[in-house]
PDB file of N, CA and C in Angstrom:
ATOM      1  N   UNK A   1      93.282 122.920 102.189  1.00  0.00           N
ATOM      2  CA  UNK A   1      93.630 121.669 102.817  1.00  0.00           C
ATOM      3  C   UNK A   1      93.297 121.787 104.304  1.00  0.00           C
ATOM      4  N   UNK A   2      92.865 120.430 104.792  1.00  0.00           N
ATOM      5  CA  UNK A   2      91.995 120.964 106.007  1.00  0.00           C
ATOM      6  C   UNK A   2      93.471 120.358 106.763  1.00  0.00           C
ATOM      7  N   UNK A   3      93.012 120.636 107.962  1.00  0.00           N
ATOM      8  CA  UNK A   3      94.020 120.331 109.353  1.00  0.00           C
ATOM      9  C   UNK A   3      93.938 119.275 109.734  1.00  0.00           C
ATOM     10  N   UNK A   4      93.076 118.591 109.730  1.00  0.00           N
ATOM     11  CA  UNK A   4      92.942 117.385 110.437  1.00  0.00           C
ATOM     12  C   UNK A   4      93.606 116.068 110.127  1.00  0.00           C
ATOM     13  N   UNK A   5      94.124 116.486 108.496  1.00  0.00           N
ATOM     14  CA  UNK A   5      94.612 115.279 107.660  1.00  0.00           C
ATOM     15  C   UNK A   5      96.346 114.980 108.642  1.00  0.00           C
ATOM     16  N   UNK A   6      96.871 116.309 108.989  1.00  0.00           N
ATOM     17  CA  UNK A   6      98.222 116.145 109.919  1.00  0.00           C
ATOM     18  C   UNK A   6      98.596 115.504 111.360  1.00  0.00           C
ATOM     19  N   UNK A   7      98.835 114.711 111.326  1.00  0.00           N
ATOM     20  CA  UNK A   7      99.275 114.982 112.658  1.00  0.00           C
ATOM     21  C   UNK A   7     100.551 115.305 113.343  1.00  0.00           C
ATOM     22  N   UNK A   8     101.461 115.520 112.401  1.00  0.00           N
ATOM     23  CA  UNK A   8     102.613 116.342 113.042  1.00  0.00           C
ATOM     24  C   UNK A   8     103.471 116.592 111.948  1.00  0.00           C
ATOM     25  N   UNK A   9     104.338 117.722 112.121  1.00  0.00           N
ATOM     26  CA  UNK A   9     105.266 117.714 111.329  1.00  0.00           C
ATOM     27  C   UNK A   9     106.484 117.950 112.119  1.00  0.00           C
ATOM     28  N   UNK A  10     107.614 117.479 111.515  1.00  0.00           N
ATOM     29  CA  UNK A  10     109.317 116.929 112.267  1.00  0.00           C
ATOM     30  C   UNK A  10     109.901 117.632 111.600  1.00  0.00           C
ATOM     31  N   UNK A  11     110.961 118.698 112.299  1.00  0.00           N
ATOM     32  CA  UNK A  11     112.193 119.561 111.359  1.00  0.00           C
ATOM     33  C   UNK A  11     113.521 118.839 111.704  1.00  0.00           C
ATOM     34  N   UNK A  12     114.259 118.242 110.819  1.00  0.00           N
ATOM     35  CA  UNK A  12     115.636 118.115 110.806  1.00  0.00           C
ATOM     36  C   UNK A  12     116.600 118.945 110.377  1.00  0.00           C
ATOM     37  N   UNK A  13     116.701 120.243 111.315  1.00  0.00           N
ATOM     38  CA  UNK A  13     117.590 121.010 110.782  1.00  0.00           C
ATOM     39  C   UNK A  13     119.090 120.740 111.017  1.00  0.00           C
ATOM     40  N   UNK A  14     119.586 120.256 111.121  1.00  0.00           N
ATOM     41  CA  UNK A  14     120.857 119.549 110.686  1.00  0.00           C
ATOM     42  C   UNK A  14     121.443 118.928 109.912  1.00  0.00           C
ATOM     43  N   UNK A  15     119.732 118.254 108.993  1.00  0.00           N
ATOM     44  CA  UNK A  15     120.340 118.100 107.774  1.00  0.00           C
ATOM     45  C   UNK A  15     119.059 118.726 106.715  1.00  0.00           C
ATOM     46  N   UNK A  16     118.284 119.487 107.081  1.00  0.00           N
ATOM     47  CA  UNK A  16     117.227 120.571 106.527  1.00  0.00           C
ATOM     48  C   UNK A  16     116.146 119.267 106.025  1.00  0.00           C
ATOM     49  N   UNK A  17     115.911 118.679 106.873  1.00  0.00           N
ATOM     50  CA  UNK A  17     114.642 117.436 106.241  1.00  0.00           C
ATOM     51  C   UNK A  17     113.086 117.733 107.232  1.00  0.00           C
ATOM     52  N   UNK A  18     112.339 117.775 106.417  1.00  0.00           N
ATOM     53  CA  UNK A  18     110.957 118.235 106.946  1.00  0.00           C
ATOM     54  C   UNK A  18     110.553 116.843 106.798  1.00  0.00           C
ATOM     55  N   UNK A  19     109.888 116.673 107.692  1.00  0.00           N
ATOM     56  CA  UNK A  19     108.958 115.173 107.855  1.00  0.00           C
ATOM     57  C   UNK A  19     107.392 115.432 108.130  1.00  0.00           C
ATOM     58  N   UNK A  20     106.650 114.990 107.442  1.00  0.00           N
ATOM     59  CA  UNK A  20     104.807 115.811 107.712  1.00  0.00           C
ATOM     60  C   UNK A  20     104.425 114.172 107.381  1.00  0.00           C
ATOM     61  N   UNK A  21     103.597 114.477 108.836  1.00  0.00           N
ATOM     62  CA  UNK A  21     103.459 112.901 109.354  1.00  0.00           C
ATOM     63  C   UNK A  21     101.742 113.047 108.817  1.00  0.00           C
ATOM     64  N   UNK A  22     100.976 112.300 108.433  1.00  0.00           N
ATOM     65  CA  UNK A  22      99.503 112.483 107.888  1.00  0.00           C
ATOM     66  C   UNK A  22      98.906 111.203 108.726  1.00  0.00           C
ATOM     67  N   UNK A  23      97.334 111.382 109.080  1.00  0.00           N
ATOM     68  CA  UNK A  23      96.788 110.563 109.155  1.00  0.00           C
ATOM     69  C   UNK A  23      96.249 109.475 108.092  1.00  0.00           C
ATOM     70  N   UNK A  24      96.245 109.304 106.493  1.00  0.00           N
ATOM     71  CA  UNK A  24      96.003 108.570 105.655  1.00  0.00           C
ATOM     72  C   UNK A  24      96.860 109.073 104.765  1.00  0.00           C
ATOM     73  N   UNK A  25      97.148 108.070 103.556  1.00  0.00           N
ATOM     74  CA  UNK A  25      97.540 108.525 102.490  1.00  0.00           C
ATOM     75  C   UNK A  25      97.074 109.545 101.793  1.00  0.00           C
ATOM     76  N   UNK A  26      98.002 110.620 101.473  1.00  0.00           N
ATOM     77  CA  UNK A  26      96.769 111.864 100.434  1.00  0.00           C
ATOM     78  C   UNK A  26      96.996 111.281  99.081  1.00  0.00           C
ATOM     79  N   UNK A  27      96.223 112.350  98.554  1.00  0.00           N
ATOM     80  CA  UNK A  27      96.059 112.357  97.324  1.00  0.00           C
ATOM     81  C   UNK A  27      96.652 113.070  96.511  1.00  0.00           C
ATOM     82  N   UNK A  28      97.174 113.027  95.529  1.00  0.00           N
ATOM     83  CA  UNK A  28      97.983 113.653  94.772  1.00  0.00           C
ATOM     84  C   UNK A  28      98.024 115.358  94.527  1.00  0.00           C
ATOM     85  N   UNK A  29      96.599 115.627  94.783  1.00  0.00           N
ATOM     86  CA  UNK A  29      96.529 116.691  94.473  1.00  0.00           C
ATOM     87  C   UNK A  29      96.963 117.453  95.839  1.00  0.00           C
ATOM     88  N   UNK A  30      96.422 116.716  96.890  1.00  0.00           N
ATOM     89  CA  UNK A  30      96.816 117.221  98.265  1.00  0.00           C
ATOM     90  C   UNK A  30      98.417 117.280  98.642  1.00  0.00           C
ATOM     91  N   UNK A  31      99.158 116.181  98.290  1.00  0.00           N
ATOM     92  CA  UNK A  31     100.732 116.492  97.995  1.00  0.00           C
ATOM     93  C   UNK A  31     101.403 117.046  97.537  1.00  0.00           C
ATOM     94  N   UNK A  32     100.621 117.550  96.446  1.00  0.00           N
ATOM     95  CA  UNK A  32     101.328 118.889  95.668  1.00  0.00           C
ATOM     96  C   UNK A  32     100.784 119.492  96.432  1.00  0.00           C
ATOM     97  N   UNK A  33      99.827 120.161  96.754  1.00  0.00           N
ATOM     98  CA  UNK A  33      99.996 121.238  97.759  1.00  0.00           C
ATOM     99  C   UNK A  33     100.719 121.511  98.689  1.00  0.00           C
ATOM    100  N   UNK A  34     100.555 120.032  99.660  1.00  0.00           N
ATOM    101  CA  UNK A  34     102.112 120.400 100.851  1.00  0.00           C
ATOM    102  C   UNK A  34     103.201 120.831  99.647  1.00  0.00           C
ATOM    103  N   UNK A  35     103.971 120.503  98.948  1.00  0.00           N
ATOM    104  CA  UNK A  35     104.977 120.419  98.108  1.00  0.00           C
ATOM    105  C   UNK A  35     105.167 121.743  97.709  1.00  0.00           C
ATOM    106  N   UNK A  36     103.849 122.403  97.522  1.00  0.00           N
ATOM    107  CA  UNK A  36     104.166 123.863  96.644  1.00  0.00           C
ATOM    108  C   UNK A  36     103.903 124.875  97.719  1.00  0.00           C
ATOM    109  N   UNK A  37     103.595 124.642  98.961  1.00  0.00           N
ATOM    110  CA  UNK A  37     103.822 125.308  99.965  1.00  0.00           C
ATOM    111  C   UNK A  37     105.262 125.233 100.818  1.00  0.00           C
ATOM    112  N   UNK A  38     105.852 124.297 100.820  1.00  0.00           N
ATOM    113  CA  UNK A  38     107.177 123.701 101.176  1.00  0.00           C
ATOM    114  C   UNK A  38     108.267 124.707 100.427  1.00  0.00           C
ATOM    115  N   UNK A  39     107.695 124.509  99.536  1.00  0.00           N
ATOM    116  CA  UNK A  39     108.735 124.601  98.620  1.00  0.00           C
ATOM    117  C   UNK A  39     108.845 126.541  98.182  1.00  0.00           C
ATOM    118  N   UNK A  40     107.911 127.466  98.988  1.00  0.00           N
ATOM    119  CA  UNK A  40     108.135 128.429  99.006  1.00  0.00           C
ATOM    120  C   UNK A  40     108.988 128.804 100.087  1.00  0.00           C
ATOM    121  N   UNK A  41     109.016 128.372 100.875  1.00  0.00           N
ATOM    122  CA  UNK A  41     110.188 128.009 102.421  1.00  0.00           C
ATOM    123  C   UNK A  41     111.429 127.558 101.984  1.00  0.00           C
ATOM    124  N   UNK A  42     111.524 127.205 100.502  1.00  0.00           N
ATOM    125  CA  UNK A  42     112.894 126.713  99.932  1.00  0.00           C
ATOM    126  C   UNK A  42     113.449 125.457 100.464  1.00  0.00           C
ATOM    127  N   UNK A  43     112.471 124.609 100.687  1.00  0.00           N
ATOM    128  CA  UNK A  43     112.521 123.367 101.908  1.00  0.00           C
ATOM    129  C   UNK A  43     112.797 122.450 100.398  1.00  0.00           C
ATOM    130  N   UNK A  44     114.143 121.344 100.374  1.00  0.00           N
ATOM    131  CA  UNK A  44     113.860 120.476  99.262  1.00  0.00           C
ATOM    132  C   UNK A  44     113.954 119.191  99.905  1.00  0.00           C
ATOM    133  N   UNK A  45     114.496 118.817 100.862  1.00  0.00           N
ATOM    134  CA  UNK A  45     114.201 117.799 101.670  1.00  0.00           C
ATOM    135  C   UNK A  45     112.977 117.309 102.339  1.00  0.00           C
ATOM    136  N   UNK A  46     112.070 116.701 101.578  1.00  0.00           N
ATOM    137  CA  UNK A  46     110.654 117.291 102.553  1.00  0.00           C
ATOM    138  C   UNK A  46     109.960 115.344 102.059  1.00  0.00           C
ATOM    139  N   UNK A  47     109.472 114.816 103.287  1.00  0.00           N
ATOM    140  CA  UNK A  47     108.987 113.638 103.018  1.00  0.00           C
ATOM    141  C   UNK A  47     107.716 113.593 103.977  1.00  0.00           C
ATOM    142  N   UNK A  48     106.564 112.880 102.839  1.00  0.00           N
ATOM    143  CA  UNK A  48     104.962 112.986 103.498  1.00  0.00           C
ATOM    144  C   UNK A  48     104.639 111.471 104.103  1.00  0.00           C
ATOM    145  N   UNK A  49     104.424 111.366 104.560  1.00  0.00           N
ATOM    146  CA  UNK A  49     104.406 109.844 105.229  1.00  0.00           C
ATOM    147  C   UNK A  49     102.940 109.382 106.210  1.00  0.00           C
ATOM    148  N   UNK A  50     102.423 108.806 105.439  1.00  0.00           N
ATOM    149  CA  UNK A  50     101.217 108.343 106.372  1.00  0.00           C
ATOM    150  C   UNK A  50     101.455 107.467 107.830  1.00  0.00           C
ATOM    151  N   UNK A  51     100.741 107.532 109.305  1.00  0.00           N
ATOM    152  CA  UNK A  51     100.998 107.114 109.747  1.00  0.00           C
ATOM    153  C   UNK A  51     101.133 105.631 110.047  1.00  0.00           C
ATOM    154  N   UNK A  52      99.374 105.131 109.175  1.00  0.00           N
ATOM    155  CA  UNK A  52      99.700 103.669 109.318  1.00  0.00           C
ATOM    156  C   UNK A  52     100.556 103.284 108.142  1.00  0.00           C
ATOM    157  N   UNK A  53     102.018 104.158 107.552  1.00  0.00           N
ATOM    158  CA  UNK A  53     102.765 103.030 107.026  1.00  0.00           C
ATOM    159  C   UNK A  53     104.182 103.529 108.266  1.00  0.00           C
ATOM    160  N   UNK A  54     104.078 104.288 108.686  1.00  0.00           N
ATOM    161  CA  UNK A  54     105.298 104.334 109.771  1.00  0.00           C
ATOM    162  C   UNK A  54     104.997 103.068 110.815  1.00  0.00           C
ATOM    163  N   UNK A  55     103.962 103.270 111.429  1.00  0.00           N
ATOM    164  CA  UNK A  55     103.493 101.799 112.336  1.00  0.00           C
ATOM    165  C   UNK A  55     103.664 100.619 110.965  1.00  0.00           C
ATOM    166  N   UNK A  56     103.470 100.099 110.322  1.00  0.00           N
ATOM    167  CA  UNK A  56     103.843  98.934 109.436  1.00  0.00           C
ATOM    168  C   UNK A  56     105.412  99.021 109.980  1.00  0.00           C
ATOM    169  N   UNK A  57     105.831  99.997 109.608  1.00  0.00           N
ATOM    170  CA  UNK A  57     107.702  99.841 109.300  1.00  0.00           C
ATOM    171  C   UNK A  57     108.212  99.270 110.696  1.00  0.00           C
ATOM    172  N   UNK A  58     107.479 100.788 111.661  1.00  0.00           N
ATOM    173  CA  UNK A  58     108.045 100.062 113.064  1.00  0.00           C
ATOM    174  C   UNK A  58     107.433  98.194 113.605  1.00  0.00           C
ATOM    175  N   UNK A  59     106.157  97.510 113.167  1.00  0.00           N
ATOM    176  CA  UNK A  59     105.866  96.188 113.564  1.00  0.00           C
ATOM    177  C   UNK A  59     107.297  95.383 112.954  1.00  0.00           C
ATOM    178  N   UNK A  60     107.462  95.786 111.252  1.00  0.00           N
ATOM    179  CA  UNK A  60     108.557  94.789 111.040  1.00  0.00           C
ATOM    180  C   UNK A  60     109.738  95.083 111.312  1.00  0.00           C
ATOM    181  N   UNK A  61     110.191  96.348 111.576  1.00  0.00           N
ATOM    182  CA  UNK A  61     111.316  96.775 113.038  1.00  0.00           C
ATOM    183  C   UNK A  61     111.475  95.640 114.193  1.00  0.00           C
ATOM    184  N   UNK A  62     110.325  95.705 114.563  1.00  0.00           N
ATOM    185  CA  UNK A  62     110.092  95.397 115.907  1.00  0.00           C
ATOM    186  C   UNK A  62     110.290  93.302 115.553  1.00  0.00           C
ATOM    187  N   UNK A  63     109.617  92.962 114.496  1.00  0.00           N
ATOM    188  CA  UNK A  63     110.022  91.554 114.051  1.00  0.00           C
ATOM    189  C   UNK A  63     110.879  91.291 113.771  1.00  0.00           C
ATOM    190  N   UNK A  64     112.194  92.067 113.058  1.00  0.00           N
ATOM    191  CA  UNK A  64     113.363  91.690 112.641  1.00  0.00           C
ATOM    192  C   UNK A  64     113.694  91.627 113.819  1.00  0.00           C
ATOM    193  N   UNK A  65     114.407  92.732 115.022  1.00  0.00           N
ATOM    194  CA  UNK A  65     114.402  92.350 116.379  1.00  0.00           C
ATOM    195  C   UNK A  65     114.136  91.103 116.857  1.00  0.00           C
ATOM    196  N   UNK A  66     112.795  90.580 116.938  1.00  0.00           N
ATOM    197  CA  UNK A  66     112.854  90.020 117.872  1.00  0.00           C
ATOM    198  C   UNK A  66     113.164  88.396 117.059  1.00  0.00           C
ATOM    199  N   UNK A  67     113.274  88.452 115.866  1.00  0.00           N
ATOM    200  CA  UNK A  67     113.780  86.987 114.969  1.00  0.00           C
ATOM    201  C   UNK A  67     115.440  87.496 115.297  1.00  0.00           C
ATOM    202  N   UNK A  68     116.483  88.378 115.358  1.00  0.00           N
ATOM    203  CA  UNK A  68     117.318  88.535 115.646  1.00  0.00           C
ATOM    204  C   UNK A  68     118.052  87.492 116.761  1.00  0.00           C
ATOM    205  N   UNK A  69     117.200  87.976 118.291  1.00  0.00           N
ATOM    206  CA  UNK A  69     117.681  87.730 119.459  1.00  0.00           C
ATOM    207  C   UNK A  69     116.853  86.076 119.690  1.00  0.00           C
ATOM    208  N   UNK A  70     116.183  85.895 118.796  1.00  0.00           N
ATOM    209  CA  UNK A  70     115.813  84.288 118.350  1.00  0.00           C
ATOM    210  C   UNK A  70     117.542  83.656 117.730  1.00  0.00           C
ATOM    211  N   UNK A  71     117.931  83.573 116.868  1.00  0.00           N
ATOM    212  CA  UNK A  71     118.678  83.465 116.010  1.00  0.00           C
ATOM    213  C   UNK A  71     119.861  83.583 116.879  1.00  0.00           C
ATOM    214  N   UNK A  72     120.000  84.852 117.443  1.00  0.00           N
ATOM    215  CA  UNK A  72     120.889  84.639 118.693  1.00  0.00           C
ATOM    216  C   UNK A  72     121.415  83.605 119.925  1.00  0.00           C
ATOM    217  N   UNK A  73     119.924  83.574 120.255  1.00  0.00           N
ATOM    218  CA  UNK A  73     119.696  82.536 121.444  1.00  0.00           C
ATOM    219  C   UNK A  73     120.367  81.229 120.704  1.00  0.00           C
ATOM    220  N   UNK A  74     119.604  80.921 119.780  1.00  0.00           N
ATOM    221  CA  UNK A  74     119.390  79.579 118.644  1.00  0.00           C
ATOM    222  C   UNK A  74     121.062  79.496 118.645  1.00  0.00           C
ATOM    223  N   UNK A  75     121.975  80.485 118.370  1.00  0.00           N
ATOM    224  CA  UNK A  75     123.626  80.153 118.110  1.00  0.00           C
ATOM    225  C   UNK A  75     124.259  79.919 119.293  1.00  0.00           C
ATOM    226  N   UNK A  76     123.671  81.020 120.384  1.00  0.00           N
ATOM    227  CA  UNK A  76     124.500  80.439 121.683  1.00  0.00           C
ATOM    228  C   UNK A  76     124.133  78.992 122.886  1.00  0.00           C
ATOM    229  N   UNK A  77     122.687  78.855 121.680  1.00  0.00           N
ATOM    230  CA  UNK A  77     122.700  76.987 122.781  1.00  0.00           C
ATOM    231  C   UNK A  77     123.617  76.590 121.710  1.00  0.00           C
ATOM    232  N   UNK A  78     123.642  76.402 120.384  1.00  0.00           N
ATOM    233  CA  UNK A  78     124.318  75.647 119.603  1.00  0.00           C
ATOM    234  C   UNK A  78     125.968  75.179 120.064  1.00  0.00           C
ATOM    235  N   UNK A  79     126.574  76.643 120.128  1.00  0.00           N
ATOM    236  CA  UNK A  79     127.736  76.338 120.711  1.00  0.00           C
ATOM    237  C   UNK A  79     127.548  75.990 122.252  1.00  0.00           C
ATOM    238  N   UNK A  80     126.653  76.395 122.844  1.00  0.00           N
ATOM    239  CA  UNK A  80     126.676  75.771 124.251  1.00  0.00           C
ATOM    240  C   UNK A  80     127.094  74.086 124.310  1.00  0.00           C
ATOM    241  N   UNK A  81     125.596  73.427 123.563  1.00  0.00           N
ATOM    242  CA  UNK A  81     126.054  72.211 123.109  1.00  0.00           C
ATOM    243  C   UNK A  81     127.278  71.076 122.786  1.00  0.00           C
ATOM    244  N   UNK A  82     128.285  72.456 122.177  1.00  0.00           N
ATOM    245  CA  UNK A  82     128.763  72.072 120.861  1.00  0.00           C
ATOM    246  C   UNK A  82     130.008  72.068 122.022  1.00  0.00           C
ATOM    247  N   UNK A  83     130.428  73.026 123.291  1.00  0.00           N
ATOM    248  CA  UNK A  83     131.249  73.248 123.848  1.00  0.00           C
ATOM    249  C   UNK A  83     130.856  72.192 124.883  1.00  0.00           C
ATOM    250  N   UNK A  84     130.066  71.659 125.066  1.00  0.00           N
ATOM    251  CA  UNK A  84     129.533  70.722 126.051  1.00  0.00           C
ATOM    252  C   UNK A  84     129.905  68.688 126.039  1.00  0.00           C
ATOM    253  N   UNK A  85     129.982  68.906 124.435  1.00  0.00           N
ATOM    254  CA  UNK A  85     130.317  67.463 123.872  1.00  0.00           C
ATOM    255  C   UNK A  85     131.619  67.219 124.435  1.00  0.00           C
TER     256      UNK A  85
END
Protein backbone atom coordinates (compact mmCIF):
# COMPACT_ATOMS: atom_id res chain seq x y z
CA UNK A 1 0.00 0.00 0.00
CA UNK A 2 1.53 3.10 -1.18
CA UNK A 3 1.76 6.36 1.06
CA UNK A 4 0.31 8.73 -0.76
CA UNK A 5 -3.29 7.36 -0.44
CA UNK A 6 -2.97 8.96 3.59
CA UNK A 7 -3.06 11.94 4.64
CA UNK A 8 -3.10 11.66 8.26
CA UNK A 9 -3.81 9.53 10.87
CA UNK A 10 -5.59 10.79 14.50
CA UNK A 11 -5.01 8.75 17.90
CA UNK A 12 -7.76 9.03 20.47
CA UNK A 13 -6.21 7.62 23.27
CA UNK A 14 -8.70 8.30 25.75
CA UNK A 15 -10.98 6.46 24.26
CA UNK A 16 -8.36 4.12 22.02
CA UNK A 17 -10.00 5.37 18.50
CA UNK A 18 -7.60 5.54 15.51
CA UNK A 19 -8.86 7.80 12.77
CA UNK A 20 -6.80 7.30 9.14
CA UNK A 21 -7.86 10.14 7.19
CA UNK A 22 -7.33 9.00 3.14
CA UNK A 23 -7.23 11.01 0.20
CA UNK A 24 -10.12 8.92 -1.84
CA UNK A 25 -12.19 6.20 -1.00
CA UNK A 26 -10.16 2.77 -0.92
CA UNK A 27 -10.90 -0.20 -1.96
CA UNK A 28 -11.78 -3.03 -0.20
CA UNK A 29 -8.92 -4.80 -0.54
CA UNK A 30 -6.88 -1.75 0.58
CA UNK A 31 -9.10 -1.57 3.89
CA UNK A 32 -8.48 -4.76 4.85
CA UNK A 33 -5.13 -4.11 4.81
CA UNK A 34 -5.21 -0.97 7.02
CA UNK A 35 -7.56 -3.33 9.18
CA UNK A 36 -5.15 -6.30 9.36
CA UNK A 37 -2.35 -4.12 10.14
CA UNK A 38 -4.39 -2.23 12.89
CA UNK A 39 -5.44 -4.87 14.18
CA UNK A 40 -1.97 -6.42 15.02
CA UNK A 41 -1.54 -3.20 17.37
CA UNK A 42 -4.77 -4.70 18.98
CA UNK A 43 -6.40 -1.34 17.83
CA UNK A 44 -10.44 -2.22 17.59
CA UNK A 45 -11.62 1.20 17.41
CA UNK A 46 -10.25 2.16 14.12
CA UNK A 47 -12.31 4.33 11.41
CA UNK A 48 -11.05 5.01 7.56
CA UNK A 49 -12.56 8.05 6.27
CA UNK A 50 -12.00 9.73 3.02
CA UNK A 51 -11.36 13.27 2.99
CA UNK A 52 -13.81 14.57 0.53
CA UNK A 53 -16.56 12.93 2.72
CA UNK A 54 -15.25 14.72 6.00
CA UNK A 55 -15.40 18.17 3.91
CA UNK A 56 -19.16 17.05 2.73
CA UNK A 57 -19.99 16.54 6.57
CA UNK A 58 -18.23 19.72 7.64
CA UNK A 59 -20.26 22.02 4.38
CA UNK A 60 -23.58 20.54 5.92
CA UNK A 61 -22.15 21.35 9.51
CA UNK A 62 -21.47 24.51 8.42
CA UNK A 63 -25.36 24.77 6.69
CA UNK A 64 -27.20 23.53 9.56
CA UNK A 65 -25.37 26.48 11.42
CA UNK A 66 -25.95 28.90 9.45
CA UNK A 67 -30.06 27.86 8.74
CA UNK A 68 -29.89 27.75 12.65
CA UNK A 69 -28.94 31.47 13.39
CA UNK A 70 -31.47 32.16 10.28
CA UNK A 71 -34.31 30.57 12.22
CA UNK A 72 -33.01 32.37 15.14
CA UNK A 73 -32.97 35.78 13.80
CA UNK A 74 -36.50 34.78 12.00
CA UNK A 75 -37.93 34.09 16.00
CA UNK A 76 -36.41 37.08 17.55
CA UNK A 77 -37.98 39.70 14.89
CA UNK A 78 -41.13 37.61 15.35
CA UNK A 79 -41.40 38.29 18.93
CA UNK A 80 -39.83 41.64 18.39
CA UNK A 81 -42.95 42.37 16.39
CA UNK A 82 -45.14 40.52 18.43
CA UNK A 83 -43.81 42.59 21.66
CA UNK A 84 -44.16 45.72 19.60
CA UNK A 85 -48.07 45.42 18.81
Amino acid sequence: MSEEKVIEIKFDSSKEKIFIITKRYLTTQEMERYLELLSIMNKKNIFILPADLIESIKVIRDIKEEANSYEKLANELKFKRTFEK
